[in-house]
Protein backbone atom coordinates (compact mmCIF):
# COMPACT_ATOMS: atom_id res chain seq x y z
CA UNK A 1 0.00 0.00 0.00
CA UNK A 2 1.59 3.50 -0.61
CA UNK A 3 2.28 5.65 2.00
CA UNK A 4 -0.54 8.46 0.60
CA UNK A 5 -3.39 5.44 1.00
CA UNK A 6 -1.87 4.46 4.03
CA UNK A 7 -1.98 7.88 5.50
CA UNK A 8 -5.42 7.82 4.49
CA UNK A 9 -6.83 4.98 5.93
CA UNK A 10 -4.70 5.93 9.37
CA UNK A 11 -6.57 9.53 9.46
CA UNK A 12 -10.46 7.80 8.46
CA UNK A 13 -9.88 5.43 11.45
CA UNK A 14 -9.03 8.36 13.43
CA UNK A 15 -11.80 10.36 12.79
CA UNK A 16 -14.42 7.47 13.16
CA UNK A 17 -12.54 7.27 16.60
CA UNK A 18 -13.25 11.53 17.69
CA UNK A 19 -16.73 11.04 15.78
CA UNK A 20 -17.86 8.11 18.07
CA UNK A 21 -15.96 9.71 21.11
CA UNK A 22 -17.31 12.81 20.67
CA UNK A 23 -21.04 11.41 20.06
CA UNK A 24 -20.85 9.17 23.64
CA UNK A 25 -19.33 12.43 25.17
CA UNK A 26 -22.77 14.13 24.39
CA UNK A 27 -24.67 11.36 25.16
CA UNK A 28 -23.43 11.29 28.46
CA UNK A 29 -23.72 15.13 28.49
CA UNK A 30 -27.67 14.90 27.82
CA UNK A 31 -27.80 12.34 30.49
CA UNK A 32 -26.56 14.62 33.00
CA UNK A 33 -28.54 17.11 32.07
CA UNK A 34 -31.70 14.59 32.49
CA UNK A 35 -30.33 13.64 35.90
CA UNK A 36 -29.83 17.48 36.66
CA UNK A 37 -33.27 18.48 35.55
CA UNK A 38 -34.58 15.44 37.32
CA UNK A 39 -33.34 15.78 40.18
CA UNK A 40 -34.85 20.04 39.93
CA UNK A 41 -38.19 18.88 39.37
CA UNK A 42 -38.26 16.35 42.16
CA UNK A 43 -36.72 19.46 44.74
CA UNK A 44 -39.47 21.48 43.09
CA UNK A 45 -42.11 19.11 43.61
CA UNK A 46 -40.86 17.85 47.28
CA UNK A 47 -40.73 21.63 48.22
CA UNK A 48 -44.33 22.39 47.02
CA UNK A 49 -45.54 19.55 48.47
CA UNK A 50 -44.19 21.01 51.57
CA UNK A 51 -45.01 24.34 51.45
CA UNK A 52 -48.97 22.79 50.51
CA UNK A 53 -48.80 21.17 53.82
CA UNK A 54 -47.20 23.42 56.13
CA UNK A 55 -50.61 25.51 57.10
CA UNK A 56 -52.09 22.01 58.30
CA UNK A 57 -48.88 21.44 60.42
CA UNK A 58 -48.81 24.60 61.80
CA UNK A 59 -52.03 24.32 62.65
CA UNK A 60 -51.58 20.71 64.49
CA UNK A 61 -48.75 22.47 66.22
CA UNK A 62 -50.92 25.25 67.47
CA UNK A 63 -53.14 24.09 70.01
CA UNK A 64 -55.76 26.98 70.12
CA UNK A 65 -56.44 26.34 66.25
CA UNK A 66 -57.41 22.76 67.30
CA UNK A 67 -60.32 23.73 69.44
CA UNK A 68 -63.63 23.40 68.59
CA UNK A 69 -65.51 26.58 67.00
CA UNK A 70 -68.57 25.73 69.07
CA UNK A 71 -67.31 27.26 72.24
CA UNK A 72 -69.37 29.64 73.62
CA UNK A 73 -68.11 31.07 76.76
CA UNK A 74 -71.42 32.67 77.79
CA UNK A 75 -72.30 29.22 78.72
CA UNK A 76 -69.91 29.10 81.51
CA UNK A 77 -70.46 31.36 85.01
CA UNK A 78 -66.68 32.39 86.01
CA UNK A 79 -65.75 34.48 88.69
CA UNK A 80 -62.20 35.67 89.62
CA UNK A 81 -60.82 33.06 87.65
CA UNK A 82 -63.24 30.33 89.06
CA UNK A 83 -65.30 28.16 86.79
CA UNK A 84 -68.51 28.03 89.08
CA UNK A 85 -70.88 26.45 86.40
CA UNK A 86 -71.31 25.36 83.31
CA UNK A 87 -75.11 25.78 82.31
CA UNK A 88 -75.14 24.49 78.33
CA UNK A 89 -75.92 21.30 76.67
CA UNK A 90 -72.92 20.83 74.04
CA UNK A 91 -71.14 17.46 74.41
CA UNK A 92 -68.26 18.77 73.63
CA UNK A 93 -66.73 21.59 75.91
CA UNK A 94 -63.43 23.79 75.76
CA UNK A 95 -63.13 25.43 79.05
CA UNK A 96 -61.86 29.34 78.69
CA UNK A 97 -58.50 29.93 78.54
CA UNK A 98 -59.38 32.54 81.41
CA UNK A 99 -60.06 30.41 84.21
CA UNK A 100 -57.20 28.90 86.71
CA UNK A 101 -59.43 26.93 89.09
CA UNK A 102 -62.68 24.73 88.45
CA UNK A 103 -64.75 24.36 91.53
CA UNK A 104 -65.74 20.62 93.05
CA UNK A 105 -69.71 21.86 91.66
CA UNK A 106 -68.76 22.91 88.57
CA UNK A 107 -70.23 20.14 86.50
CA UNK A 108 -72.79 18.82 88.95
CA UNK A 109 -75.58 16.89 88.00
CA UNK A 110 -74.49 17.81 84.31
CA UNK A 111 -76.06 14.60 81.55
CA UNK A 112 -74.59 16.33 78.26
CA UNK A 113 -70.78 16.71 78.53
CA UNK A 114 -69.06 14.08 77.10
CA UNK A 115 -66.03 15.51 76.47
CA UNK A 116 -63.80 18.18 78.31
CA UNK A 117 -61.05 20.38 77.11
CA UNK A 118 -58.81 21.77 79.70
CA UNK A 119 -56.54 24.67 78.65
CA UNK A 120 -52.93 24.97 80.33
CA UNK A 121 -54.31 27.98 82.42
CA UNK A 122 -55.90 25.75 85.01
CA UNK A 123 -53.83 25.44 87.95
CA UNK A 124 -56.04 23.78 90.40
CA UNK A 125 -59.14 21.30 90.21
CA UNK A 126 -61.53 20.81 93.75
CA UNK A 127 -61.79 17.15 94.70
CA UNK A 128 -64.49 15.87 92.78
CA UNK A 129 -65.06 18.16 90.21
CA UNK A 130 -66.60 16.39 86.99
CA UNK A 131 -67.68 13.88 89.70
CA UNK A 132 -71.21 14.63 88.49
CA UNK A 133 -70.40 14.32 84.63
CA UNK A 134 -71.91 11.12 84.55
CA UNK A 135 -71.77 10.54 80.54
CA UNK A 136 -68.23 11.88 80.56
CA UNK A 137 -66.10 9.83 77.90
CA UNK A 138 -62.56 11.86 77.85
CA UNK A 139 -60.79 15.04 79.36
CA UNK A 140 -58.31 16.14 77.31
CA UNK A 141 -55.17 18.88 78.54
CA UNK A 142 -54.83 21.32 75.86
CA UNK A 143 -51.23 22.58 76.05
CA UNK A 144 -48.31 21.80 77.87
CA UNK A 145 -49.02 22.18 81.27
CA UNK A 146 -47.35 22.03 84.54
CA UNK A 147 -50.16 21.40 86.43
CA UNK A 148 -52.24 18.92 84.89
CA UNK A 149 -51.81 16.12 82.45
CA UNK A 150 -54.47 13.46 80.87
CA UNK A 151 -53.69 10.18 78.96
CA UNK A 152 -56.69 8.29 77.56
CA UNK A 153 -58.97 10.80 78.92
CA UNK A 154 -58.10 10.13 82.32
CA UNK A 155 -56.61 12.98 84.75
CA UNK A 156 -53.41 12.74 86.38
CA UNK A 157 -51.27 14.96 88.03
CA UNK A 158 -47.82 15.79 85.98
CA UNK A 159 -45.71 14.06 88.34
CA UNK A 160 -48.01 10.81 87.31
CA UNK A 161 -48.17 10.13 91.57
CA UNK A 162 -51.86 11.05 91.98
CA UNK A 163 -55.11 9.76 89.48
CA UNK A 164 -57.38 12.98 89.71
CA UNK A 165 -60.13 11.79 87.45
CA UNK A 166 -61.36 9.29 85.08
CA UNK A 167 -64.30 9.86 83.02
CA UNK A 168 -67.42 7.73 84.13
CA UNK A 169 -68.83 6.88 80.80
CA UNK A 170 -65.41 5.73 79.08
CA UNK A 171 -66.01 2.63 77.16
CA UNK A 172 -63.71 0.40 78.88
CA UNK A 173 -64.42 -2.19 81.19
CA UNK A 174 -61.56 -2.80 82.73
CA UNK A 175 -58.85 -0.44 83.83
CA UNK A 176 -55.08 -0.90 84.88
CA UNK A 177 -54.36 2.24 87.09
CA UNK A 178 -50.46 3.36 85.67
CA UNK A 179 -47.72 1.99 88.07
CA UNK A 180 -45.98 4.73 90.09
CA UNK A 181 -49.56 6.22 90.55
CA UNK A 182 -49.29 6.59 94.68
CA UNK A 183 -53.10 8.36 95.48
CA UNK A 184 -56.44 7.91 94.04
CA UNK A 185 -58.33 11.25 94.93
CA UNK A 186 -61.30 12.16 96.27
CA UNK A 187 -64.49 10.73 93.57
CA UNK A 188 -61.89 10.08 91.07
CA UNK A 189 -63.45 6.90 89.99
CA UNK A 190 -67.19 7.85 90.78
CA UNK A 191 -70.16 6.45 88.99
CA UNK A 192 -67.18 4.53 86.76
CA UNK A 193 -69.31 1.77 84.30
CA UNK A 194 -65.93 -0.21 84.98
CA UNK A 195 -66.17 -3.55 85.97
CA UNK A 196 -62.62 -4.49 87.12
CA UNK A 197 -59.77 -1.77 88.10
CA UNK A 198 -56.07 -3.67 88.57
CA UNK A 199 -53.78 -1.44 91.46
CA UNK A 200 -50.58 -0.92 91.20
CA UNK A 201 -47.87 -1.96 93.99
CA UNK A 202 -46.97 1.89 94.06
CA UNK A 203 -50.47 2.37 95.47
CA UNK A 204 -50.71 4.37 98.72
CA UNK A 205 -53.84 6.23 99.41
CA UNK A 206 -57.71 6.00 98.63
CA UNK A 207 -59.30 9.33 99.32
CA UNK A 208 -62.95 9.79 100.32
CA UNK A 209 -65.44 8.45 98.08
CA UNK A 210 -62.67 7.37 95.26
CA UNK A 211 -65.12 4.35 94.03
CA UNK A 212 -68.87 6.05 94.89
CA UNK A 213 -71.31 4.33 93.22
CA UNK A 214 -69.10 2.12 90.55
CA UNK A 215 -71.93 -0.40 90.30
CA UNK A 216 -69.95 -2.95 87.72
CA UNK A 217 -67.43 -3.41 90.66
CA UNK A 218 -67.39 -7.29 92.34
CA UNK A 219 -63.63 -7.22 93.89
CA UNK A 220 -61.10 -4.99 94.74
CA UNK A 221 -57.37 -6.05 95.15
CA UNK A 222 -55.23 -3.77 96.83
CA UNK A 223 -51.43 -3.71 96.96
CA UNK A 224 -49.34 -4.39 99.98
CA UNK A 225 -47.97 -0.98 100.26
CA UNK A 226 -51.94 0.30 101.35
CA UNK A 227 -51.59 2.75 104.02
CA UNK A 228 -54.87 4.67 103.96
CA UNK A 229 -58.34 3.50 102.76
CA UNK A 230 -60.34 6.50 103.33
CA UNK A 231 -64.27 6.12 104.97
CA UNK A 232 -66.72 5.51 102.12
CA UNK A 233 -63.98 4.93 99.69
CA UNK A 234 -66.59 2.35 97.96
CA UNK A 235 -69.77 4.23 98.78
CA UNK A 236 -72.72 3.11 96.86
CA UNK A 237 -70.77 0.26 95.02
CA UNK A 238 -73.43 -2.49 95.49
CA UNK A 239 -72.22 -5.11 93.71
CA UNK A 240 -68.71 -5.02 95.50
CA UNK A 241 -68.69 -8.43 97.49
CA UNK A 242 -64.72 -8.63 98.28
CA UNK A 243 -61.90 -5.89 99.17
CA UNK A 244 -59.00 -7.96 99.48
CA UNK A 245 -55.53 -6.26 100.92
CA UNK A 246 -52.31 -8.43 99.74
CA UNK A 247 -50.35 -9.66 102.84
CA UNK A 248 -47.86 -8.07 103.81
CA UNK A 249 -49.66 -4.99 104.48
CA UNK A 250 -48.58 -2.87 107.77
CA UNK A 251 -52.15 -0.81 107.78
CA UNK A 252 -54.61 -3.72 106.96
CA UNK A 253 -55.35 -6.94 106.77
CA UNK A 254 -58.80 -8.26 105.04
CA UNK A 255 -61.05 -11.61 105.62
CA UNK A 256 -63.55 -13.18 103.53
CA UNK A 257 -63.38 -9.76 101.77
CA UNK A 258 -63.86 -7.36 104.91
CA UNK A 259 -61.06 -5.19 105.91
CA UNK A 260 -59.45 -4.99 109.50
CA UNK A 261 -57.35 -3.08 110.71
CA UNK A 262 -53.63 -4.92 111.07
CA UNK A 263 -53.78 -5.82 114.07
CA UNK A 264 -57.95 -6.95 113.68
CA UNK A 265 -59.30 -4.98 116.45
CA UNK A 266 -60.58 -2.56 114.38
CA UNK A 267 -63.50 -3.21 111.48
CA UNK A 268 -62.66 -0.68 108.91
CA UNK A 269 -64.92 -1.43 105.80
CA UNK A 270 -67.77 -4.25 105.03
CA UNK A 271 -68.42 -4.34 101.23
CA UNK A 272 -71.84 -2.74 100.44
CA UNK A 273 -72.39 -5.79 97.91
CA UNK A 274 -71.99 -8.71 100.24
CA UNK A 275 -75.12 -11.48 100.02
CA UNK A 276 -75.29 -12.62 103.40
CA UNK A 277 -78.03 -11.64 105.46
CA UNK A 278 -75.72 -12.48 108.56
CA UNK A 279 -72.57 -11.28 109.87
CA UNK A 280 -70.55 -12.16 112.88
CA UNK A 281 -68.11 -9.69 113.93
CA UNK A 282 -65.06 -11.58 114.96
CA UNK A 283 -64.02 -11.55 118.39
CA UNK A 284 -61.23 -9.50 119.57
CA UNK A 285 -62.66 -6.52 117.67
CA UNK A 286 -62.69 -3.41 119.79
CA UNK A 287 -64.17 -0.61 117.25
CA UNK A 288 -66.36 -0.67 114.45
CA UNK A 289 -65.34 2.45 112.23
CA UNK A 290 -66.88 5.07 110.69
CA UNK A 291 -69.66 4.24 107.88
CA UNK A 292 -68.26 0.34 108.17
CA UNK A 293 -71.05 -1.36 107.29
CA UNK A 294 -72.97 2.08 105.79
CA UNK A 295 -75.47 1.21 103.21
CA UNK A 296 -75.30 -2.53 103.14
CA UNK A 297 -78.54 -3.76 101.85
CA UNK A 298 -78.30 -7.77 102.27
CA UNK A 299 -77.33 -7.08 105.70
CA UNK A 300 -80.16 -7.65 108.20
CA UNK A 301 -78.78 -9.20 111.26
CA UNK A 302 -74.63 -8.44 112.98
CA UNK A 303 -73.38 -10.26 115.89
CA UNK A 304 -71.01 -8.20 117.93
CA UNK A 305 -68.30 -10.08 120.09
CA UNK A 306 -68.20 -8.61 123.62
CA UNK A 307 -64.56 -7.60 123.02
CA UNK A 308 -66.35 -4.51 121.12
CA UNK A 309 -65.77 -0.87 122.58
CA UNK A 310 -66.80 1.68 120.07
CA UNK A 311 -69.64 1.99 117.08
CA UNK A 312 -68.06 4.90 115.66
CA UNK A 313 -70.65 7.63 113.45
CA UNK A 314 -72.92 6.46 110.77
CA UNK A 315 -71.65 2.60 111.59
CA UNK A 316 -74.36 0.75 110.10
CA UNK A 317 -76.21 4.04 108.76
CA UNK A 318 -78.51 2.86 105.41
CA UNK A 319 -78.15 -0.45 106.35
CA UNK A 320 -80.90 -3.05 105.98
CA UNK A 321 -80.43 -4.04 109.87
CA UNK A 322 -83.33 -5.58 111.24
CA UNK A 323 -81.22 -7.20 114.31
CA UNK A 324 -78.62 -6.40 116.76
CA UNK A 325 -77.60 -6.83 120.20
CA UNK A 326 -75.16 -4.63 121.85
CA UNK A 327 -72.97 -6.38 124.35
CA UNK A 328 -72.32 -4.31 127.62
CA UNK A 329 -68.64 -3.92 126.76
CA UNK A 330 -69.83 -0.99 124.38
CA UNK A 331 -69.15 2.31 126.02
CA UNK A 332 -69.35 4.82 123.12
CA UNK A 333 -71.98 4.50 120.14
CA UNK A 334 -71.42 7.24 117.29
CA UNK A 335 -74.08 9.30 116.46
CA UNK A 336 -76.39 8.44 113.91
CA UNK A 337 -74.70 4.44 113.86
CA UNK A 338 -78.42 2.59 113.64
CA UNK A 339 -79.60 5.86 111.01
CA UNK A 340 -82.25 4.77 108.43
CA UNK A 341 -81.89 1.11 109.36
CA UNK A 342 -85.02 -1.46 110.32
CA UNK A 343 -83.92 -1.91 113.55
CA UNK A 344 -86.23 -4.45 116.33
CA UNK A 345 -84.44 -4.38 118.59
């Protein structure tokens, strides 16, 4: 081959070679750009997406946007800061963000509310306060709080030691109070539809009237660790047949569901619910508290041992008591002890 043809052939093989090169070059040069413009449109779409939703997360975030519109405040009577009333018939209720304190008859007697919203203003609660709510389902802390806090629509102080409230027409049947949970106040529980509650071991105190009239309830188990079971902690619950206290307990001690004082000579509480029509006080009893055996229905006839000192106030007061003899041993009976029974004798 001569060296002009040779020449030739060496420069057509070199420009196939820049031709191709060059033609992958922009090939991979429009691929970037695709992966470029891509990758824009998926920032631009991420960021509008973004910006679309941001008014519904600020408004999650912003707890007085997720009230209801329905509050009227007119409804409510407030004085100095004190909810005294509320006198409408919504279900739903947002309590004003100007009130710190909700009175204990606040809600009384009240058949609407179902639900309550408490702002973070409220400092302070009476005992018993949506006591009366009776087809209460939820109460709800709006805010973050330091002095309240609610979980499942049930009421607990922020240090999670002390149950305040939980709402009587919740649709649970059974309840496990939170471990760590040290008091049960004062008609936290009342008219409850619940028919078992399980205690935890950090359990320390019943306050009056914790239980009142929480029909559903057959037996109570209490923890060890029980140091105070307050008078008419169960009042009205007349199905209750057993309140059992784990041994071990320094305060009290329980038998065939009736609970004693540790050292048994002291009859603390007789559960309202109990079938028997007979009950023999055991012997080496010396005192028969306060509202003991108060509003026990079944109960028509007690035998008191002649170790017995004292019938404290309102003893057997509501009773069905038809029968009793009072030994001579007895140097102190309570006013009103034998109140509204059917006493004979």
């Amino acid at each position: 081959m001569k060296s002009e043809d040779l020449l030739y052939a060496i420069g057509g093989i070199r420009m196939s070679y820049l031709v191709e090169a060059s033609a992958e070059i922009q090939i991979k040069n429009r691929r970037a750009k695709r992966i470029k413009w891509t990758t824009a449109v998926a920032s631009f779409l991420l960021a509008l997406c973004f910006l679309l939703t941001l008014p519904k997360l600020l408004k999650a975030l912003d707890t007085k946007n997720t009230l209801p519109d329905f509050t009227d405040e007119s409804k409510f009577t407030i004085a100095d800061g004190i909810l005294l009333s509320y006198n409408g018939t919504d279900k739903t209720i947002v309590i004003p963000t100007s009130v710190t304190k909700i009175c204990a008859t606040a809600f009384a007697g009240n058949t609407s509310v179902e639900s309550v919203v408490m702002m973070d203003t409220v400092e302070e609660i009476e005992d018993g306060a949506f006591a009366g709510t009776v087809n209460l389902r939820e109460i709800t802390v709006n805010g973050k709080s330091g002095y309240y806090l609610s979980e499942d629509g049930v009421l607990f102080k922020p240090s999670r030691q002390r149950l305040e409230a939980y709402p009587a027409s919740s649709d649970a049947v059974c309840y496990t109070i939170p471990e760590g949970i040290e008091v049960i106040a004062t008609k936290a529980f009342a008219y409850s539809r619940l028919k078992s509650i399980t205690f935890p071991e950090s359990l320390l105190d019943i306050d009056l009237s914790a239980f009142m009239e929480c029909d559903n309830l057959t037996k109570v188990d209490l923890p060890s660790g029980t140091r105070t079971i307050s008078f008419l902690a169960f009042e009205g619950c007349n199905s209750l047949e057993e309140i059992n206290v784990a041994e071990g307990c320094r305060k009290y001690v329980s038998d065939d569901g009736v609970v004693y004082s540790a050292d048994k000579k002291r009859l603390v509480m007789y559960p309202c619910g109990k079938k028997e029509e007979t009950f023999t006080v055991p012997d080496g009893v010396e005192v028969i508290e306060l509202y003991a055996f108060y509003n026990c229905k079944n109960l028509k006839k007690v035998i008191l041992p002649d170790s017995l000192i004292e019938i404290q106030d309102y003893a057997f007061m509501n009773s069905s008591l038809i029968s009793i003899s009072i030994p001579k041993s007895v140097t102190n009976i309570g006013e009103m002890a034998f109140a509204n029974t059917n006493m004979k004798e």
